[in-house]
N, C-alpha and C. Protein backbone atom coordinates (compact mmCIF):
# COMPACT_ATOMS: atom_id res chain seq x y z
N UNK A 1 0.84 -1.18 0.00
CA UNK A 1 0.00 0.00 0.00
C UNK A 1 0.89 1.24 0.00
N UNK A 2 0.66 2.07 -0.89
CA UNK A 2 1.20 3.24 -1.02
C UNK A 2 0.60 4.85 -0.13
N UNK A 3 1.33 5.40 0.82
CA UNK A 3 0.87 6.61 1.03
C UNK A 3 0.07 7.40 0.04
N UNK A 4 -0.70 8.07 0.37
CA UNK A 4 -1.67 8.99 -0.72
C UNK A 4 -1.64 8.28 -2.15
N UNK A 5 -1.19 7.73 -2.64
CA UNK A 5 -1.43 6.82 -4.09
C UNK A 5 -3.31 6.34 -3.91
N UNK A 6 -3.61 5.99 -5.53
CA UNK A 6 -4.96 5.39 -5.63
C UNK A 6 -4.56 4.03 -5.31
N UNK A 7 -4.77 2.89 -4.21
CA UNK A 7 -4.26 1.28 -4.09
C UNK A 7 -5.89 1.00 -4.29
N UNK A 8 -5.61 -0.14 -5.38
CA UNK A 8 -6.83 -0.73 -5.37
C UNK A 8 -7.22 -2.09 -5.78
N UNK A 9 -8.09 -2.28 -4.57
CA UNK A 9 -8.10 -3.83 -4.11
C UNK A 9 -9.16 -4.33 -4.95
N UNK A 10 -9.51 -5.48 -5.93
CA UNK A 10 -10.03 -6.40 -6.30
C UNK A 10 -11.24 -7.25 -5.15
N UNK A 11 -12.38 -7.39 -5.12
CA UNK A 11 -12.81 -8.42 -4.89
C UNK A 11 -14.17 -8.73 -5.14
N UNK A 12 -14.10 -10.12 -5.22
CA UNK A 12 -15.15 -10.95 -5.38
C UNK A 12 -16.34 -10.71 -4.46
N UNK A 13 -17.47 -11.01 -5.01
CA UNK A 13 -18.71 -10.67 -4.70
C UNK A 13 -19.29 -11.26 -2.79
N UNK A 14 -18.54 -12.54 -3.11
CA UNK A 14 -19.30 -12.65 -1.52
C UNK A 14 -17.74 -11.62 -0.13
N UNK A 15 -16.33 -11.57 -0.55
CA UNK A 15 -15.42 -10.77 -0.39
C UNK A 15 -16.09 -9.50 0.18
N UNK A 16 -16.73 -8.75 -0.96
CA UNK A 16 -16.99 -7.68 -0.69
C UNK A 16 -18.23 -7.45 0.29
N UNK A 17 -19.16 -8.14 0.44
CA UNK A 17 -19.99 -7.87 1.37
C UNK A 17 -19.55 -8.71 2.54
N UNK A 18 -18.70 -9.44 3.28
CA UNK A 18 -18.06 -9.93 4.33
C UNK A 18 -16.97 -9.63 4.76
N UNK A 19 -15.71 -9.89 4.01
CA UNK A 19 -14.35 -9.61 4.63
C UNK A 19 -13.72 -8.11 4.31
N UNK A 20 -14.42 -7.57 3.31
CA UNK A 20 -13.63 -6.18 2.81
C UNK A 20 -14.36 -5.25 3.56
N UNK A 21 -15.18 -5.00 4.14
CA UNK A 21 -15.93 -3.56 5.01
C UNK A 21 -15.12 -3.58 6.39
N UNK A 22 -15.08 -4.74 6.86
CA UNK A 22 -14.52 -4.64 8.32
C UNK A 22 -12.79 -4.99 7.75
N UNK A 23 -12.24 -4.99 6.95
CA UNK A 23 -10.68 -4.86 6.66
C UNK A 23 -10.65 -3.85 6.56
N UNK A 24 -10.82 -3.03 5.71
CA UNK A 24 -10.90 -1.86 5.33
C UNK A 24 -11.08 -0.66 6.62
N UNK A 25 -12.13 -0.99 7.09
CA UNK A 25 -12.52 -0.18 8.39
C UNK A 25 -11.35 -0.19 9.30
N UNK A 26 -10.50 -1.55 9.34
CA UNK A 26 -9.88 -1.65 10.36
C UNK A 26 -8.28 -1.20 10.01
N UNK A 27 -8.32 -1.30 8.73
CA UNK A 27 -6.86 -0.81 8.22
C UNK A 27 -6.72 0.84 7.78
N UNK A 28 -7.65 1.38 7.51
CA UNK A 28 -8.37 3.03 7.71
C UNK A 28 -7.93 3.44 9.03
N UNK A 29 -8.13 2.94 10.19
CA UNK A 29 -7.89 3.00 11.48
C UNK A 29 -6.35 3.36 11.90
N UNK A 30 -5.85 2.48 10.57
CA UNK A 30 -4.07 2.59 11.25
C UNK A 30 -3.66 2.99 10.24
N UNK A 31 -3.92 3.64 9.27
CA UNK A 31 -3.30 4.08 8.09
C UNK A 31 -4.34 5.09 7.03
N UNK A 32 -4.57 6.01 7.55
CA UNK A 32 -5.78 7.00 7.63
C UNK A 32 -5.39 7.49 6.21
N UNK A 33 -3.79 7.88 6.13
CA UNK A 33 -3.60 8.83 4.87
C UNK A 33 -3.67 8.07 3.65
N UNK A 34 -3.61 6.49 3.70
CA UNK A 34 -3.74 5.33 2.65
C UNK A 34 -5.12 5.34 2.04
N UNK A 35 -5.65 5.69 0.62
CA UNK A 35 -6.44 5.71 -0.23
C UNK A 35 -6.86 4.28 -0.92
N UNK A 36 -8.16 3.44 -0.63
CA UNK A 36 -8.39 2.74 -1.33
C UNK A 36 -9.34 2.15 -2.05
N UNK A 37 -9.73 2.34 -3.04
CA UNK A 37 -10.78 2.19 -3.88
C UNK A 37 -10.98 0.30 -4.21
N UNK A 38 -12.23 0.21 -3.87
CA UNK A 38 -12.50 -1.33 -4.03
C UNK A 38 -13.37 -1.80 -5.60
N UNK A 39 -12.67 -2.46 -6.40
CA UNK A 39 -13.47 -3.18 -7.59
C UNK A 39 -14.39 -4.51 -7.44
N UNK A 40 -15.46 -4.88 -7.38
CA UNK A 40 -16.00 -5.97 -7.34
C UNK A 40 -16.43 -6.64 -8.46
N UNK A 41 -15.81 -7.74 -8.71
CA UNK A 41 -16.04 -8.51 -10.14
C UNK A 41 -16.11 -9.52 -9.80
N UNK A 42 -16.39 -10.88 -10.72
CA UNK A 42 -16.19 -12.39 -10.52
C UNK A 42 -14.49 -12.80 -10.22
N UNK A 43 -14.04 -13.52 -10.00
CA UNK A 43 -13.17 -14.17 -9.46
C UNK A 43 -12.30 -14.11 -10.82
N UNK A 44 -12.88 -14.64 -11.72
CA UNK A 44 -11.73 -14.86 -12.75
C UNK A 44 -11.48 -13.23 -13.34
N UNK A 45 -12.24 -12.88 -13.31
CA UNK A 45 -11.79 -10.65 -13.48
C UNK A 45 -10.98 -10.46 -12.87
N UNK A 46 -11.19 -10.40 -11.43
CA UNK A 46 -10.66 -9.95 -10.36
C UNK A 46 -9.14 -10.62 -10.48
N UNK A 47 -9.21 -11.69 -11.02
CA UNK A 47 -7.34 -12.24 -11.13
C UNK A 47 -6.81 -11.80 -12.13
N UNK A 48 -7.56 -11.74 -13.38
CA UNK A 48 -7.14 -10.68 -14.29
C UNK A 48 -6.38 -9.60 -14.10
N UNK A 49 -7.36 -9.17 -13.59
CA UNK A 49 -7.22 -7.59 -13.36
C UNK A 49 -5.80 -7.07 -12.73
N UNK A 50 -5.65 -8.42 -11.45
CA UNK A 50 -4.75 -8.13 -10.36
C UNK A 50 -3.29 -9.14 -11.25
N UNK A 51 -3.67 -9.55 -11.93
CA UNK A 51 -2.38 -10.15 -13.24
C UNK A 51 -2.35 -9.15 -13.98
N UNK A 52 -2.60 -8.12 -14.20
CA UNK A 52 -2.67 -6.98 -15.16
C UNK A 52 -1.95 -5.40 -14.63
N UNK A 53 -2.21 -5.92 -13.65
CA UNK A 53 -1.85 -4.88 -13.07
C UNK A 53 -2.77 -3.55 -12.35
N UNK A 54 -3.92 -4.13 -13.11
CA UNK A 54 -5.06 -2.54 -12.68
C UNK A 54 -5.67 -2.58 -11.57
N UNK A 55 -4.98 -4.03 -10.51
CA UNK A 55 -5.67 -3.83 -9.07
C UNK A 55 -4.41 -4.31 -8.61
N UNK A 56 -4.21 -3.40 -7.48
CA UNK A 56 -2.87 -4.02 -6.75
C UNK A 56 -2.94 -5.32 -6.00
N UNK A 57 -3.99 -5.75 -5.50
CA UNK A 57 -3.99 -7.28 -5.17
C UNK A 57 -5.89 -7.47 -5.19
N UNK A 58 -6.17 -8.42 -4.36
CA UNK A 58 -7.08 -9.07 -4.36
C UNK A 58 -7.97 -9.81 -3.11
N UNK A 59 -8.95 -9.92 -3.05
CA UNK A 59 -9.21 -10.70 -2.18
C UNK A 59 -10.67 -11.71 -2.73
N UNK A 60 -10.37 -12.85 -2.48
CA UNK A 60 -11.45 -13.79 -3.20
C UNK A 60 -11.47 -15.55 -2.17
N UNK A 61 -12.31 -16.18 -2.27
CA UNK A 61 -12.66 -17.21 -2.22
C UNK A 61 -11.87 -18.35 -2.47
N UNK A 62 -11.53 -17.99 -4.23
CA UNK A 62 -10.18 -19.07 -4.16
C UNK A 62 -9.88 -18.69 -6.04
N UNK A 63 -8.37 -19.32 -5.97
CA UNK A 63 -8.47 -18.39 -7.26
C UNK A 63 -8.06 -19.61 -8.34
N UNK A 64 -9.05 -19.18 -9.69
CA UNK A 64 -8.73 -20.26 -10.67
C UNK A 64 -7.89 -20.60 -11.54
N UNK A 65 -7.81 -21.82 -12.16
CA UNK A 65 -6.77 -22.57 -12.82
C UNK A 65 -6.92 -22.23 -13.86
N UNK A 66 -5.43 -21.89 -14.90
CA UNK A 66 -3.76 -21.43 -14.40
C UNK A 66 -4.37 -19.80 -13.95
N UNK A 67 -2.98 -19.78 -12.61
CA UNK A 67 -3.40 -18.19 -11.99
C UNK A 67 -2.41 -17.70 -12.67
N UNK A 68 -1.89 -16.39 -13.24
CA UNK A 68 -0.74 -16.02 -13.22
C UNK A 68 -0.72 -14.98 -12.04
N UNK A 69 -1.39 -15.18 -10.69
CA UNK A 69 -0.42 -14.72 -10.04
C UNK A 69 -0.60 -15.36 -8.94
N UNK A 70 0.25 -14.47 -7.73
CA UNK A 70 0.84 -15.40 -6.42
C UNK A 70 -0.73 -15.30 -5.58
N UNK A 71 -0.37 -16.18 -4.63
CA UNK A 71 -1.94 -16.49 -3.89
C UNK A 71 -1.36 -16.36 -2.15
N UNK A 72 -2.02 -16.33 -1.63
CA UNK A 72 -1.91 -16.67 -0.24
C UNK A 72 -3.14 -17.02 0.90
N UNK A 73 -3.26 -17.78 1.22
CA UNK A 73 -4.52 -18.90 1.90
C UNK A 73 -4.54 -17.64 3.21
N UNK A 74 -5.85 -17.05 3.54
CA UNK A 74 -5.61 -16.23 4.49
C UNK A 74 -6.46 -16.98 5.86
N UNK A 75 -7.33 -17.55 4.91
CA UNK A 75 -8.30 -18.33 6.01
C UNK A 75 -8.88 -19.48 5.14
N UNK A 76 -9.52 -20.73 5.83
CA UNK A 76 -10.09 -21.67 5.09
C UNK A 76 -11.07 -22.36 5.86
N UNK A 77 -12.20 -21.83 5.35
CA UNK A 77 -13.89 -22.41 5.98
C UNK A 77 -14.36 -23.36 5.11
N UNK A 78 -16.00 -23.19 5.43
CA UNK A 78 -16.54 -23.97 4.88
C UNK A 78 -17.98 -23.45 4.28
N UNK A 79 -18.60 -23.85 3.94
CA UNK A 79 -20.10 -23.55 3.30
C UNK A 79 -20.50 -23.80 3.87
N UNK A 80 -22.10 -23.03 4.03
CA UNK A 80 -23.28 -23.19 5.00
C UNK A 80 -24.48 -23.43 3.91
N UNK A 81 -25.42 -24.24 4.22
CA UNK A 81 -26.46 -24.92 3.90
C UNK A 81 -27.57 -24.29 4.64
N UNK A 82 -28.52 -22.97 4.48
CA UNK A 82 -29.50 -23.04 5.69
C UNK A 82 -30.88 -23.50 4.68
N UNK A 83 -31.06 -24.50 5.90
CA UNK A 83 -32.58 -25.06 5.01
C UNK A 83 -33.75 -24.52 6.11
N UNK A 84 -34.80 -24.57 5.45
CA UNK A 84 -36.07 -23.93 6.54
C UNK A 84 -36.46 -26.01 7.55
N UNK A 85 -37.36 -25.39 8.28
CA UNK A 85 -37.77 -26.96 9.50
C UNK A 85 -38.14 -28.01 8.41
N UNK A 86 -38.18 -29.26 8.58
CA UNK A 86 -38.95 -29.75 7.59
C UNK A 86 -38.36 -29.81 5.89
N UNK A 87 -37.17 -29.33 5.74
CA UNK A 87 -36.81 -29.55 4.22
C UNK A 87 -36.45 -31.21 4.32
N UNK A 88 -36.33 -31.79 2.89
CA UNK A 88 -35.62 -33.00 2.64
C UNK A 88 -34.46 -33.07 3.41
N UNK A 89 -33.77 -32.32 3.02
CA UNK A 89 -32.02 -32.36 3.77
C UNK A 89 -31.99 -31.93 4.65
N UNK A 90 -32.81 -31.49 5.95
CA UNK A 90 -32.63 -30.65 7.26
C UNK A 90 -32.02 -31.85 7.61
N UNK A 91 -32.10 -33.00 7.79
CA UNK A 91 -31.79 -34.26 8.52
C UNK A 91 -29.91 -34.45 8.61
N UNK A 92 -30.02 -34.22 6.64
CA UNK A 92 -28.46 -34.44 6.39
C UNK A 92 -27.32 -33.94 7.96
N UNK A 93 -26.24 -35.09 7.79
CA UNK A 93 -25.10 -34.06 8.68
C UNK A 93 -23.87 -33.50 7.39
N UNK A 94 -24.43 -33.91 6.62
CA UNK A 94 -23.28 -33.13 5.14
C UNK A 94 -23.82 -33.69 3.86
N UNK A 95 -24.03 -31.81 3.59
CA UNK A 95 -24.97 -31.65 2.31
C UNK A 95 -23.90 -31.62 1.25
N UNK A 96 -24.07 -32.22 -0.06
CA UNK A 96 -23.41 -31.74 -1.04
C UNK A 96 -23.79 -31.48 -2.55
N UNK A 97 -22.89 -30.64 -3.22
CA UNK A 97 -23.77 -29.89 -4.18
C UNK A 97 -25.11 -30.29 -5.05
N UNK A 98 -24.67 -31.85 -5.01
CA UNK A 98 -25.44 -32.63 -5.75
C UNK A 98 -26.43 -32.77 -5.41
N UNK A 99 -26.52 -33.05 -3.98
CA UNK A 99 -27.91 -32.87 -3.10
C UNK A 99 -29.02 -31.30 -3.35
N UNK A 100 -28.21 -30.37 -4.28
CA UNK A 100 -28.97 -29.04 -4.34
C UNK A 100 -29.41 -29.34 -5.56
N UNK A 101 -29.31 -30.37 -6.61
CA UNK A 101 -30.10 -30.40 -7.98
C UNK A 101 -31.32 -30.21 -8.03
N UNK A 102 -31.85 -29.33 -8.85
CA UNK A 102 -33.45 -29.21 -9.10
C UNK A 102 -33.82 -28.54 -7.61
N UNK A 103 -32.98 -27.83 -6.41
CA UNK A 103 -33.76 -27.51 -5.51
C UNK A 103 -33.72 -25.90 -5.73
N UNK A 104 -34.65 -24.98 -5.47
CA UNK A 104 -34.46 -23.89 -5.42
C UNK A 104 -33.95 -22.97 -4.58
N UNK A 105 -33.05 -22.07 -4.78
CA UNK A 105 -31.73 -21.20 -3.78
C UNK A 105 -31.54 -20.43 -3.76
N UNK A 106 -31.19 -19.11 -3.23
CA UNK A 106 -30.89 -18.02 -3.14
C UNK A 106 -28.95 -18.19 -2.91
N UNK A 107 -27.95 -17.67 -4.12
CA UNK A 107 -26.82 -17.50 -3.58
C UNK A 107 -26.31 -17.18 -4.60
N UNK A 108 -24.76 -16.76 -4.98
CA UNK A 108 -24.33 -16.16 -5.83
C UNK A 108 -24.46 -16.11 -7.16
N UNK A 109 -24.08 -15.28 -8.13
CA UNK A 109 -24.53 -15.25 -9.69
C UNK A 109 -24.49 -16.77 -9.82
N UNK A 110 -24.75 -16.96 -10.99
CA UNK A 110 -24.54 -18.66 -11.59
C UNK A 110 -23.23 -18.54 -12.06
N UNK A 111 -22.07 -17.57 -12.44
CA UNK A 111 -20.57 -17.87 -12.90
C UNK A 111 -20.24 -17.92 -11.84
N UNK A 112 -20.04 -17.82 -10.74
CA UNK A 112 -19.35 -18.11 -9.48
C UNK A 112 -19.06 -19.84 -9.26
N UNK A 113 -17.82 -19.94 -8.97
CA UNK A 113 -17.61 -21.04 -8.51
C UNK A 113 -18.27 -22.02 -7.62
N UNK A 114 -18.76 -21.70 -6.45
CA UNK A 114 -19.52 -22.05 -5.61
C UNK A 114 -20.59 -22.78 -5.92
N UNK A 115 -21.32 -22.36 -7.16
CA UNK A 115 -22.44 -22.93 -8.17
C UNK A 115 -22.70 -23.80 -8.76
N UNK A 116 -21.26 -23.77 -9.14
CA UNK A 116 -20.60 -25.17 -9.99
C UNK A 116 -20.82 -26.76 -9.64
């Protein structure tokens, strides 16, 4: 991150509404005079972009095959499943994607990985 320079961070859609407001907030805190403008695109943009040069790094989910650039694992969770009382799969102790065929969902665009 550059003093007074435009630094600008890349990220992915579920990124930006979870891990980038409270980073940001918290790195604002200790570095007030640091400027940074956030891009939100799909995952494979967003590595683009940050292989290109027009975002100084990134923050995403996970990044796809071949990357041309460097990565670093900052954290590693898992997916959440919320079903209402009473669904087919409330029972399941591990849902998997396949188990979501033909069911109807609320969650990221359909190019997102996660979807897949």
């Amino acid at each position: 991150m550059i003093d007074g320079a435009d630094n600008r961070l890349a990220a992915s859609p579920g990124m930006s509404v979870g891990v980038v407001p409270d980073a940001l907030r918290l790195f604002s805190q200790s570095h007030p005079s640091v400027h940074v403008t956030v891009q939100i695109n799909d995952t494979s943009t967003i590595t683009k972009w940050t292989a290109a040069g027009y975002c100084d790094f990134a923050l995403s989910s996970f990044v796809p095959d071949p990357h041309p650039v460097e990565r670093l694992l900052l954290h590693r969770g898992r997916a959440v499943c919320l079903l209402p009382e009473g669904h087919r799969l409330a029972g399941k102790r591990k849902i998997r994607s396949s188990d979501l065929a033909g069911e109807s969902f609320i969650s990221l665009t359909p190019t997102t990985r996660l979807r897949s």
